[in-house]
Each structure stands twice: as C-alpha cells, then as structure tokens.
N, C-alpha and C. Protein backbone atom coordinates (compact mmCIF):
# COMPACT_ATOMS: atom_id res chain seq x y z
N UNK A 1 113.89 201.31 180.41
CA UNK A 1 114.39 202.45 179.67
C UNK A 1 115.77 202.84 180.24
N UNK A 2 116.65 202.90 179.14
CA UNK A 2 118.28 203.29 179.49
C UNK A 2 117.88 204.97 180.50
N UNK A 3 119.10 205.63 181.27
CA UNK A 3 119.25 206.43 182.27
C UNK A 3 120.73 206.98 181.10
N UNK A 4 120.37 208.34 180.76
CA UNK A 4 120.74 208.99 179.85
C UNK A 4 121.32 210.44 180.66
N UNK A 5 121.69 210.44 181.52
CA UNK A 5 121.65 211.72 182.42
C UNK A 5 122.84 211.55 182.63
N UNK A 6 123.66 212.57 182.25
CA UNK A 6 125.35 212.91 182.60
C UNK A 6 125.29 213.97 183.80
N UNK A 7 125.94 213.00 184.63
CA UNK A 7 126.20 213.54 186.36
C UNK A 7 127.31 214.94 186.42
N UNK A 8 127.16 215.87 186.98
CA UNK A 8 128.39 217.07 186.66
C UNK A 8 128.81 216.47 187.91
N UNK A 9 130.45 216.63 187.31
CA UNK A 9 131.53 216.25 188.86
C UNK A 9 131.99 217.02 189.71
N UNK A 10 132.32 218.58 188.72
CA UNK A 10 133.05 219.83 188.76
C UNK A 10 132.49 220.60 187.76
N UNK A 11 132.48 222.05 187.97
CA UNK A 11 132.76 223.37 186.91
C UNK A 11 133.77 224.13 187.20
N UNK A 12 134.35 224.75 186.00
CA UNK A 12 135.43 225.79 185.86
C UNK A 12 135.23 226.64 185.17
N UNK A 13 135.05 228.18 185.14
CA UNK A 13 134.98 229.14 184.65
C UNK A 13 135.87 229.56 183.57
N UNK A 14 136.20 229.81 182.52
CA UNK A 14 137.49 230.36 182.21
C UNK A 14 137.36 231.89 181.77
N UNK A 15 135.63 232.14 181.40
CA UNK A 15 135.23 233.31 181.28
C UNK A 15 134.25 233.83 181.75
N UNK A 16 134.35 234.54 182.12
CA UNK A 16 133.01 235.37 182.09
C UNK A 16 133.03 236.94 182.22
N UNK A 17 131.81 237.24 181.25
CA UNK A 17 131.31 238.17 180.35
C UNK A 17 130.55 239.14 180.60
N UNK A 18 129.95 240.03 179.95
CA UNK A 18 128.86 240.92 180.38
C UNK A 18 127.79 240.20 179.52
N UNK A 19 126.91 239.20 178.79
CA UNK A 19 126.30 238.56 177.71
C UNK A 19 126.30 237.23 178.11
N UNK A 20 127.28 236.61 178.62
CA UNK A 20 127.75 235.41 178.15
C UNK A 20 128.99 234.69 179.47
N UNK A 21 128.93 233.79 180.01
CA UNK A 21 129.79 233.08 180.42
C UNK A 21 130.13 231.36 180.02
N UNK A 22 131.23 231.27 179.98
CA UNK A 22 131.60 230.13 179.16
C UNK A 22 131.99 229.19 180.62
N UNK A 23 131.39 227.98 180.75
CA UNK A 23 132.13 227.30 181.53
C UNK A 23 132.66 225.72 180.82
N UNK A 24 133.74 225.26 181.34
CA UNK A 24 133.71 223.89 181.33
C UNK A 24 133.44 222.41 182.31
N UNK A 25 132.13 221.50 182.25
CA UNK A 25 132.38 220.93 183.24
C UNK A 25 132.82 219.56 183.32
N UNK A 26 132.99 218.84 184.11
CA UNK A 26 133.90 217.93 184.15
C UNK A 26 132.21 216.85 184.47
N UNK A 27 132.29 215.42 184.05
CA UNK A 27 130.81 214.97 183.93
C UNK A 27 131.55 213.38 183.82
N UNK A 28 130.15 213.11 184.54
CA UNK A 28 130.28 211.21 184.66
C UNK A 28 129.13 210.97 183.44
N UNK A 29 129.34 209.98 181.90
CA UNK A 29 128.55 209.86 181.37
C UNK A 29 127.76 208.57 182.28
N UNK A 30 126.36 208.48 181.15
CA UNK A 30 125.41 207.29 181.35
C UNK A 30 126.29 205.83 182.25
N UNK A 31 127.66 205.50 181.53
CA UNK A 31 128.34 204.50 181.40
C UNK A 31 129.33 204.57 182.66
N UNK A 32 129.56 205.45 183.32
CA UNK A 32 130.15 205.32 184.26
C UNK A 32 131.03 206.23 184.23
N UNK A 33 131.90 206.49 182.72
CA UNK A 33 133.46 207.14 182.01
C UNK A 33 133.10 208.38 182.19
N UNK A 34 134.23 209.07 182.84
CA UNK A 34 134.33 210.50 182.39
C UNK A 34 134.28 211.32 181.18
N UNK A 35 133.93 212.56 181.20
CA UNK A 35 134.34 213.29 179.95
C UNK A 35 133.92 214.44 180.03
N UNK A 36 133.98 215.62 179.55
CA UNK A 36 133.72 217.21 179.54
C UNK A 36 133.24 217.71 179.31
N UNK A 37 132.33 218.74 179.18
CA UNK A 37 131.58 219.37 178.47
C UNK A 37 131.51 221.14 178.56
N UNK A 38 131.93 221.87 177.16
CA UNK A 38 131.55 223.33 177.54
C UNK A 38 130.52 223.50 177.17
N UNK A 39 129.97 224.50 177.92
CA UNK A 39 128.92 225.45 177.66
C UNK A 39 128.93 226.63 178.26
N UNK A 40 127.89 227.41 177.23
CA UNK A 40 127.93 228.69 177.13
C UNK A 40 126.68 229.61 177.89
N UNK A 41 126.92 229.87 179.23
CA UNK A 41 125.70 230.62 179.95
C UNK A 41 124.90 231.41 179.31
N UNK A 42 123.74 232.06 178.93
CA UNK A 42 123.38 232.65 178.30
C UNK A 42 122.00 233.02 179.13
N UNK A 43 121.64 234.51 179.49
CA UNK A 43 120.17 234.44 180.24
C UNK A 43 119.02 234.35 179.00
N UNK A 44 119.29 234.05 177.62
CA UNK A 44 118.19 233.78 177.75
C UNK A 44 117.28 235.00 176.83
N UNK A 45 116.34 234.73 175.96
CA UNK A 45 115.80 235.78 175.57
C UNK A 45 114.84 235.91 175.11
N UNK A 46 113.68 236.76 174.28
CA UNK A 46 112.02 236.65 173.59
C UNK A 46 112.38 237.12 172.12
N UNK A 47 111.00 236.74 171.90
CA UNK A 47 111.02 237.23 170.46
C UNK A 47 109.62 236.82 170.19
N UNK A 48 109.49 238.14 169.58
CA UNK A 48 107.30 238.41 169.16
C UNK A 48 107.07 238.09 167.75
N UNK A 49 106.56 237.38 167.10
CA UNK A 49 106.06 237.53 165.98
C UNK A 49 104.69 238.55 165.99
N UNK A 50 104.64 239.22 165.57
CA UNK A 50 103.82 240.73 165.39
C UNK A 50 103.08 240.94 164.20
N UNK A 51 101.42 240.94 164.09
CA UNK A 51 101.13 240.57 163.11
C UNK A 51 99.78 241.98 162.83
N UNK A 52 99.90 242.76 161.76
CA UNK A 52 99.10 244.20 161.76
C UNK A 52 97.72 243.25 161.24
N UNK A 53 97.17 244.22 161.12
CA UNK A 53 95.29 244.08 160.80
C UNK A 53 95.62 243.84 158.85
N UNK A 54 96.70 244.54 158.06
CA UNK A 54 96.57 243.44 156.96
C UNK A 54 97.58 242.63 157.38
N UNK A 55 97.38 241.89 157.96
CA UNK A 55 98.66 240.73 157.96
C UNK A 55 99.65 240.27 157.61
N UNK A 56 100.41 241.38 157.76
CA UNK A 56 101.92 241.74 157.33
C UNK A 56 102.24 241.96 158.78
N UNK A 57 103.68 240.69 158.79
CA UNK A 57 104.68 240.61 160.10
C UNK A 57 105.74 241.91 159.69
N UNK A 58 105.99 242.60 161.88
CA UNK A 58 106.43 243.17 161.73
C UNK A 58 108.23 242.32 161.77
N UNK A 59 109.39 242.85 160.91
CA UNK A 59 110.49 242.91 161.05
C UNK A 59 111.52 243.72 161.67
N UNK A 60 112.90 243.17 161.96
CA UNK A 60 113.68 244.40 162.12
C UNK A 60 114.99 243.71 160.85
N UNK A 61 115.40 244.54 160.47
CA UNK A 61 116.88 244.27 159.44
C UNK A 61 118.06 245.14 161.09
N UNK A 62 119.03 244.31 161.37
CA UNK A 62 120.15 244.95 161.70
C UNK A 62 121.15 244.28 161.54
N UNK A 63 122.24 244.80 161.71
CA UNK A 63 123.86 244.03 161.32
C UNK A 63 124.26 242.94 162.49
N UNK A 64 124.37 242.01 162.52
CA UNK A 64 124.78 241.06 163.45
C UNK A 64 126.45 240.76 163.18
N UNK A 65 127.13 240.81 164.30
CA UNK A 65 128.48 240.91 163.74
C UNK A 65 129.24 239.81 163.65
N UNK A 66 128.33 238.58 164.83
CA UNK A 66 129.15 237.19 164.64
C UNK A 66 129.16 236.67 163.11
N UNK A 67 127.89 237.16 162.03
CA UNK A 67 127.70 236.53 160.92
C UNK A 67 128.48 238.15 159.56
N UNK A 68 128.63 239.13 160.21
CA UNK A 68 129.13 240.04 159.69
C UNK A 68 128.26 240.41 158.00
N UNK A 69 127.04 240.08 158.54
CA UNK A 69 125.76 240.77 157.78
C UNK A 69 124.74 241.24 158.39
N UNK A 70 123.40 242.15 157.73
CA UNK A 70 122.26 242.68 157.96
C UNK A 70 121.19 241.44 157.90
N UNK A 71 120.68 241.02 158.96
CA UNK A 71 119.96 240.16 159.50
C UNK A 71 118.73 240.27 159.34
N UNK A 72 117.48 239.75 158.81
CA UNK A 72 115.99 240.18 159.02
C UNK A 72 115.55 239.27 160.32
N UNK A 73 114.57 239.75 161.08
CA UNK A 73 114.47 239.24 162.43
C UNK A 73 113.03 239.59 162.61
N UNK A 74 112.42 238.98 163.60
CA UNK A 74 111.32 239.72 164.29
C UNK A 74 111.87 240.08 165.43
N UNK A 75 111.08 241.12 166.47
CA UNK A 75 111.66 241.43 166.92
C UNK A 75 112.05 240.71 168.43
N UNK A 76 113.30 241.15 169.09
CA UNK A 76 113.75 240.13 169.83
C UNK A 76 114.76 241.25 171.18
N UNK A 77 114.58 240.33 171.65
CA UNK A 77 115.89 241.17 172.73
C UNK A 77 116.34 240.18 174.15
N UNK A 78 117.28 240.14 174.90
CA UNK A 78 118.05 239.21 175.89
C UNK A 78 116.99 239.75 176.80
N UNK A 79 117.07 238.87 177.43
CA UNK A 79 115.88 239.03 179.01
C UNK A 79 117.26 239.20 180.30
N UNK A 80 116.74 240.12 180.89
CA UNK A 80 117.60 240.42 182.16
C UNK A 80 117.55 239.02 183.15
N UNK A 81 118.76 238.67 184.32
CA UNK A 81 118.11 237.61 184.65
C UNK A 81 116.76 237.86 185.71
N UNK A 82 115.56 236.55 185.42
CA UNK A 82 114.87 236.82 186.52
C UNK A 82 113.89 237.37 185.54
N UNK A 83 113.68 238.16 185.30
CA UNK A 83 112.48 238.67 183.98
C UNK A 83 111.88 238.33 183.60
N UNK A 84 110.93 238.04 183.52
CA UNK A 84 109.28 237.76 183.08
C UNK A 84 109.38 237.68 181.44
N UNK A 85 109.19 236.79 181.05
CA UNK A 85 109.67 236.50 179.30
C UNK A 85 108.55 237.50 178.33
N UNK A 86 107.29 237.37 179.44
CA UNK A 86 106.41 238.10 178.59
C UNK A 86 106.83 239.54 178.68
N UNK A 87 107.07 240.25 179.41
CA UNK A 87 107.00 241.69 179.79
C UNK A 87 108.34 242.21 178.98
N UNK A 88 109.27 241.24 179.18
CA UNK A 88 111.01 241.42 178.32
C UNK A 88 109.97 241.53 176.80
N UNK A 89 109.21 240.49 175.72
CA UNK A 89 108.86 240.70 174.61
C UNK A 89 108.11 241.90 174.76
N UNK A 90 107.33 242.38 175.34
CA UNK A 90 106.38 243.71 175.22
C UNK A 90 107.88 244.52 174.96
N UNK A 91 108.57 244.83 175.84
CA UNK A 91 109.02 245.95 176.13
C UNK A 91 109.89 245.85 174.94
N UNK A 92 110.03 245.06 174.37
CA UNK A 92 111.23 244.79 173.08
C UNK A 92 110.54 245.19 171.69
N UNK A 93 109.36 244.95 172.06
CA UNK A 93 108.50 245.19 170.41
C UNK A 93 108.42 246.14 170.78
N UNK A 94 108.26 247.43 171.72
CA UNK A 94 107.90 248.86 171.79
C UNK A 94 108.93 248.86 171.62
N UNK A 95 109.89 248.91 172.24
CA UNK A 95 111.33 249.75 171.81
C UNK A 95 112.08 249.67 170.26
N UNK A 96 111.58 248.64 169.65
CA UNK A 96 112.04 248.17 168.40
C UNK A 96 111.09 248.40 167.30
N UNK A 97 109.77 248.88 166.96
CA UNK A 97 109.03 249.11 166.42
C UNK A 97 108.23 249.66 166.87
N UNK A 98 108.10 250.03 168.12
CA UNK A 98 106.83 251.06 168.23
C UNK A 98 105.43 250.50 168.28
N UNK A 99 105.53 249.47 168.30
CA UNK A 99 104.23 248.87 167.99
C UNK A 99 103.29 248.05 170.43
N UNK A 100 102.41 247.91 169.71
CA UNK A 100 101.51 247.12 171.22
C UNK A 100 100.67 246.45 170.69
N UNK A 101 100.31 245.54 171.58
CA UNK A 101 99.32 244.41 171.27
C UNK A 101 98.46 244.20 172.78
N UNK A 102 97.58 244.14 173.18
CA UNK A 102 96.20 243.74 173.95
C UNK A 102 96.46 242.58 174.54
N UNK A 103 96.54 241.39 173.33
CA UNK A 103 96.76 239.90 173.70
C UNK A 103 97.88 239.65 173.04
N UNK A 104 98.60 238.51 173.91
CA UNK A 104 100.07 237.66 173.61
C UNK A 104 99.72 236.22 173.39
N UNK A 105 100.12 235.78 172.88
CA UNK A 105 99.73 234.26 172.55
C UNK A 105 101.44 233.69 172.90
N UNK A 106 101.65 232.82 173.45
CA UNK A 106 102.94 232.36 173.57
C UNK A 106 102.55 230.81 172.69
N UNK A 107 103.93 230.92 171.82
CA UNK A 107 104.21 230.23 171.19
C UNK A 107 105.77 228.98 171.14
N UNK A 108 105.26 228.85 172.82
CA UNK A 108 106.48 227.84 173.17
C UNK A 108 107.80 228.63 173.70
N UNK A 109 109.14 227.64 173.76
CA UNK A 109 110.21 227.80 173.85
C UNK A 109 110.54 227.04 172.75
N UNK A 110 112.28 227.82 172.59
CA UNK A 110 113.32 227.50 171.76
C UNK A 110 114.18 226.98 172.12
N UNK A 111 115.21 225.72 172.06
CA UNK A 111 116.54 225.80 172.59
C UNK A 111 117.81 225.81 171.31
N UNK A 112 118.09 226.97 171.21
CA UNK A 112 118.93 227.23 169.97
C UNK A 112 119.80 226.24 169.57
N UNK A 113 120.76 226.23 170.77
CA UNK A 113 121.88 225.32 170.48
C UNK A 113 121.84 224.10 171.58
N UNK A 114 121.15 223.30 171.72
CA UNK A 114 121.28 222.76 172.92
C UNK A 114 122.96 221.78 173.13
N UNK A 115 123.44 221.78 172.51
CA UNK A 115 124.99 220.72 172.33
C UNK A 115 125.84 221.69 172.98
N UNK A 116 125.71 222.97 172.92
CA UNK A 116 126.54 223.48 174.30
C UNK A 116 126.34 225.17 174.59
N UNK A 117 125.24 225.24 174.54
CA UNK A 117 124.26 226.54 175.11
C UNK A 117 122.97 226.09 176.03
N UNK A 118 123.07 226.82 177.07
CA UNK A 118 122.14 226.51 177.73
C UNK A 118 121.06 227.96 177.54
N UNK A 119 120.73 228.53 176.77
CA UNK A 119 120.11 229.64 176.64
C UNK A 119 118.97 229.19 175.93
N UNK A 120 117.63 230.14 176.42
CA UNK A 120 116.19 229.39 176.03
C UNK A 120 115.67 230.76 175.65
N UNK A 121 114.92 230.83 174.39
CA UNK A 121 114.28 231.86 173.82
C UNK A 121 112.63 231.16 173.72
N UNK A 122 111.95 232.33 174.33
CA UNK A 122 110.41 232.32 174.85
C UNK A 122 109.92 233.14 173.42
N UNK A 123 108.95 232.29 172.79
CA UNK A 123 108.16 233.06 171.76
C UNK A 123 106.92 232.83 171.90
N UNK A 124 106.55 234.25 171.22
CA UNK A 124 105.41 234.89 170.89
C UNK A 124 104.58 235.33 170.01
N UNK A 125 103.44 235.93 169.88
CA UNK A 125 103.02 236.54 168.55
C UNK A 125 101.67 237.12 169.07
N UNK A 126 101.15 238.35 168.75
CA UNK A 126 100.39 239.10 168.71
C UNK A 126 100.02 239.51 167.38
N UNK A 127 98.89 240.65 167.69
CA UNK A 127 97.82 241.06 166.66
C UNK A 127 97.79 242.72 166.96
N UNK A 128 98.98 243.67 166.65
CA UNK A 128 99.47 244.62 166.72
C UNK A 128 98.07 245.67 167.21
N UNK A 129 97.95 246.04 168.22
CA UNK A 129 96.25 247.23 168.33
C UNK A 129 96.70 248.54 168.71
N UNK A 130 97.85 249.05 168.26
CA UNK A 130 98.32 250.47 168.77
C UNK A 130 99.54 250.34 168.09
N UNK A 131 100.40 251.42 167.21
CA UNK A 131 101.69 251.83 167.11
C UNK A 131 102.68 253.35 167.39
N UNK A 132 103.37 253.62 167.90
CA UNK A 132 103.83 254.72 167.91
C UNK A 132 105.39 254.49 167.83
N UNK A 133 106.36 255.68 168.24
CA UNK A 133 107.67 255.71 167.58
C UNK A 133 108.52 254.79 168.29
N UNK A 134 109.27 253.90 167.45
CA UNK A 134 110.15 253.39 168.17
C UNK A 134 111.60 253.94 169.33
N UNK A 135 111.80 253.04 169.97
CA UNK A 135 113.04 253.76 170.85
C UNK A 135 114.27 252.49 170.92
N UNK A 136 114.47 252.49 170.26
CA UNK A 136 115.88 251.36 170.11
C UNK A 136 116.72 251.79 171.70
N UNK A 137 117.39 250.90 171.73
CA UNK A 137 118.78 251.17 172.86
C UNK A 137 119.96 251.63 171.92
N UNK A 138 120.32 252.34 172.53
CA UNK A 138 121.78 253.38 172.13
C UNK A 138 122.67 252.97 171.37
N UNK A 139 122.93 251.25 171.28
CA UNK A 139 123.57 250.50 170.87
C UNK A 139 122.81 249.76 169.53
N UNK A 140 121.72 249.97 169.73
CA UNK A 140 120.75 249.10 168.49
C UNK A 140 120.64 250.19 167.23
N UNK A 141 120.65 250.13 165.71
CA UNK A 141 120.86 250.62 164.85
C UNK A 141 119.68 249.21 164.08
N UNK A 142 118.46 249.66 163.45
CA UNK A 142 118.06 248.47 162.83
C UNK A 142 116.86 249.02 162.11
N UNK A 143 116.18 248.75 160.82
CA UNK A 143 115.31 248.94 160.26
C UNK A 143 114.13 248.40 160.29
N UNK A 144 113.10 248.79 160.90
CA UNK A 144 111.83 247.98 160.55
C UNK A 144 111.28 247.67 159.32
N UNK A 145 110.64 247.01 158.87
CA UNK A 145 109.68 246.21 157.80
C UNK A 145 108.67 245.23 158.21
N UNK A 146 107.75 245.55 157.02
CA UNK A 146 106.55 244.98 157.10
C UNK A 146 106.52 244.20 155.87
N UNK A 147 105.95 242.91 156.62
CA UNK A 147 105.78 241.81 155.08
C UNK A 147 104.74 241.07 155.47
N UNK A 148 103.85 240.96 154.13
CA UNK A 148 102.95 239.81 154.17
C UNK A 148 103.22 238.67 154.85
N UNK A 149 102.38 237.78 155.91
CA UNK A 149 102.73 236.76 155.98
C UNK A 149 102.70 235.74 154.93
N UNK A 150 102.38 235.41 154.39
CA UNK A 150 102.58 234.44 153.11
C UNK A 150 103.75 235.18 152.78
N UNK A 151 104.21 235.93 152.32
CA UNK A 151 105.24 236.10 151.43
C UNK A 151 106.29 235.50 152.85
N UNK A 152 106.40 236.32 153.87
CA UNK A 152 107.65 235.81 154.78
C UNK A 152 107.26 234.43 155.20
N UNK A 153 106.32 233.38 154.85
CA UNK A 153 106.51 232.07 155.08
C UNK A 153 107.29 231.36 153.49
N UNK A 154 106.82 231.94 152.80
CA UNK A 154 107.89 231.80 151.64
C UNK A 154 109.53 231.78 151.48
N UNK A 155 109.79 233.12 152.38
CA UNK A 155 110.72 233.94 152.52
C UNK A 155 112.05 232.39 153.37
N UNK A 156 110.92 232.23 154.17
CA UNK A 156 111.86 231.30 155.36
C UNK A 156 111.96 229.58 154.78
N UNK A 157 111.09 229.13 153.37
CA UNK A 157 111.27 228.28 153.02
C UNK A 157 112.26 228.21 151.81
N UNK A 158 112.20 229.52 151.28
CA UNK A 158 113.44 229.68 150.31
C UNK A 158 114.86 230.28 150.64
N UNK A 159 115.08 230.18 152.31
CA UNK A 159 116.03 230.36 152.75
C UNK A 159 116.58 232.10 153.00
N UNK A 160 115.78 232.39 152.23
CA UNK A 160 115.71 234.06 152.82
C UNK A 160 116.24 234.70 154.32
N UNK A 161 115.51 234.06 155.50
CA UNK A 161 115.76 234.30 156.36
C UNK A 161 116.61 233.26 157.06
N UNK A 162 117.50 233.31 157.67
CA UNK A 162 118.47 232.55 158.29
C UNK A 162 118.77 232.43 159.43
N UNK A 163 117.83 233.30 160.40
CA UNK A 163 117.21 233.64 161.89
C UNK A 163 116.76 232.40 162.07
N UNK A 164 117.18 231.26 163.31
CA UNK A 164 116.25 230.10 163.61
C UNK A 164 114.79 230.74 164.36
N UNK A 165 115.27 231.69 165.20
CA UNK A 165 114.12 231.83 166.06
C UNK A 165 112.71 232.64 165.23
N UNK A 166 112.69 233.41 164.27
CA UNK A 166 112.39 234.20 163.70
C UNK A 166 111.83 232.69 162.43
N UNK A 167 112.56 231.85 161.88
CA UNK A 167 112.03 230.79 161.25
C UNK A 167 110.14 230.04 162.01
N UNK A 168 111.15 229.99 163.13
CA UNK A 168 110.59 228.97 163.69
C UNK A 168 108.90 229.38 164.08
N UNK A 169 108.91 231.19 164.77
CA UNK A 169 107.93 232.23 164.87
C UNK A 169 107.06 232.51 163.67
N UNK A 170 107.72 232.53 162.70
CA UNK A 170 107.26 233.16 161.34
C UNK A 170 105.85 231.33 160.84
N UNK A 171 106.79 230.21 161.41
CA UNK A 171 105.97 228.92 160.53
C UNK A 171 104.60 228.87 161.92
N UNK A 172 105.36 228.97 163.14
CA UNK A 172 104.09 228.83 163.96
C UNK A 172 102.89 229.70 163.61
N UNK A 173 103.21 231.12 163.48
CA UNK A 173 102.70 231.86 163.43
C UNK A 173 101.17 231.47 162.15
N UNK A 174 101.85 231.07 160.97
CA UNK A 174 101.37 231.25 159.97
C UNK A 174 100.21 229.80 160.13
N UNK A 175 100.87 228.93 160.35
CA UNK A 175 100.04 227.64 161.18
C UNK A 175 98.40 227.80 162.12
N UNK A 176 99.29 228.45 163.09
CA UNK A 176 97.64 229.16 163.93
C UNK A 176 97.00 230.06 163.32
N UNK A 177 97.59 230.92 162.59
CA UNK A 177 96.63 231.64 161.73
C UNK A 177 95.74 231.08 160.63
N UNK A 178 96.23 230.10 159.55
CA UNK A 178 95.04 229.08 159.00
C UNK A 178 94.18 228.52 159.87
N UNK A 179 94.30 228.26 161.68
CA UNK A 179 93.58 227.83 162.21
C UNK A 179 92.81 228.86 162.89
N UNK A 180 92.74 230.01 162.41
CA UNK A 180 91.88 231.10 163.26
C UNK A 180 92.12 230.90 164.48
N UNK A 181 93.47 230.73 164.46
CA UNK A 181 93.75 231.07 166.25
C UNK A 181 94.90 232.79 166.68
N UNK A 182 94.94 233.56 165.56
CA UNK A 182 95.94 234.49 165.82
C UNK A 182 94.98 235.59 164.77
C-alpha cells in the first residue's frame, strides 16, 4: 500500500484571529517534491439534532454573514478549546432553545472542509424531556422552529436546507429513528 502522508517542513502564521487562525505550511509530498498548504485553525464545534415527543426537530433560523442570508440550522455553537463536545452541545441547545434532554446519543464527527480546515464538528441528537426560556449570547439574534421530521428530511433532500452539518444530523437522525434507536 502507497504512503500518502505529507511531511510538514515549516509553518507560518500570517493571521491570527479571535475564531480562526490561518496558517501556511510548507510540506514534503508522498513523492519526495515540495509544496504548500493553507489551512484554517478552527477549535472546532457541536451541533444537537433535538427531537420533541411529536417528533418535530428543534431549529434555529439566524443570519450568517459569510453567505449574507437567514440560515435554518439545528442547533450549534464553537466549542472553547479543550471542552468536552458533549457538555459544549448541552449548553448550546439550552442557550438556543431552551430545551434539555436526559440522554445524548452521539452521532459521529464531521469534517466540513477537510482540503484546508482542520475544524471537526461533534454531533448529536436527543429526545427533548424538559423546555424552558432560551438565553442566546449577546451577539446571537435567531429564531427557533419546530418541524416534523419527515417534512425536514424532505426539506434537506429538496435542498431547502444548505447547512452541511444540520444535513448530515437531520438524515442520521431520521435513519436511527426508523430503527427505534432515537
């Protein structure tokens, strides 16, 4: 079996961020030849698929500004570094809907962009057993909604939703649930 592993030679910073640091590194491919590669630091983040007693996923709608539209999402938030992926999703679905769940079912990792992000989103999904008021962060502005699951597995095959991670949550989700596992 070929040895597919690009050796780093060097890194160089050119930014870094409060979110985000960009580096470039300098890399020996498979073949021996040099060549470069950026990427984009990222700590990293959760996201719950959230599912009530009639089985309608919870959402959030907010404005995302890299795409400069109102986004439907489940809910999600950046993990501090070091953070416990599960405890970052609890604390993200309370603050974002108000909602708790008993049991977490983890539903893998994500790697969004792997061609030049190194950032990994941890998902989830629960069976909502308590709700009360949400508490967004100061900076978050976003609407909750509730949708059938069938309809939002629809939703994400007719292109409705345009969230990978929230795609990807919404098909698992709906998967283990025909299997009486959620």
């Amino acid at each position: 079996m070929m040895d597919l592993t690009e050796k780093t030679v060097s890194q160089e910073y050119p930014y870094k961020g409060r979110i985000i640091n960009m580096r470039v590194d300098q890399i020996l491919l498979p073949n021996g030849q040099p060549a470069s590669r950026e990427v984009v630091e990222h700590p990293g983040g959760v996201c719950i698929a959230a599912l009530t007693d009639e089985d309608e996923v919870l959402f959030v709608r907010q404005f995302r500004y890299p795409y400069h539209e109102v986004v439907l999402e489940v809910p999600a938030g950046k993990r501090s570094p070091g953070e416990d992926p599960l405890e970052c999703g609890k604390r993200e679905l309370k603050e974002e809907t108000g909602a708790c769940a008993d049991q977490y079912l983890s539903l893998g990792t994500l790697y969004p962009s792997p061609g030049y992000c190194e950032e990994v989103i941890y998902l989830y999904a629960c069976r909502i057993t308590s709700s009360g008021e949400s508490c967004p962060d100061d900076d978050e502005f976003l609407e909750v909604e509730r949708i059938p699951l069938d309809k939002a597995v629809e939703m994400v095959l007719q292109n409705q939703i345009s969230d990978a991670k929230t795609q990807v949550c919404i098909l698992k989700l709906a998967l283990l649930h025909s299997r009486g596992k959620i």
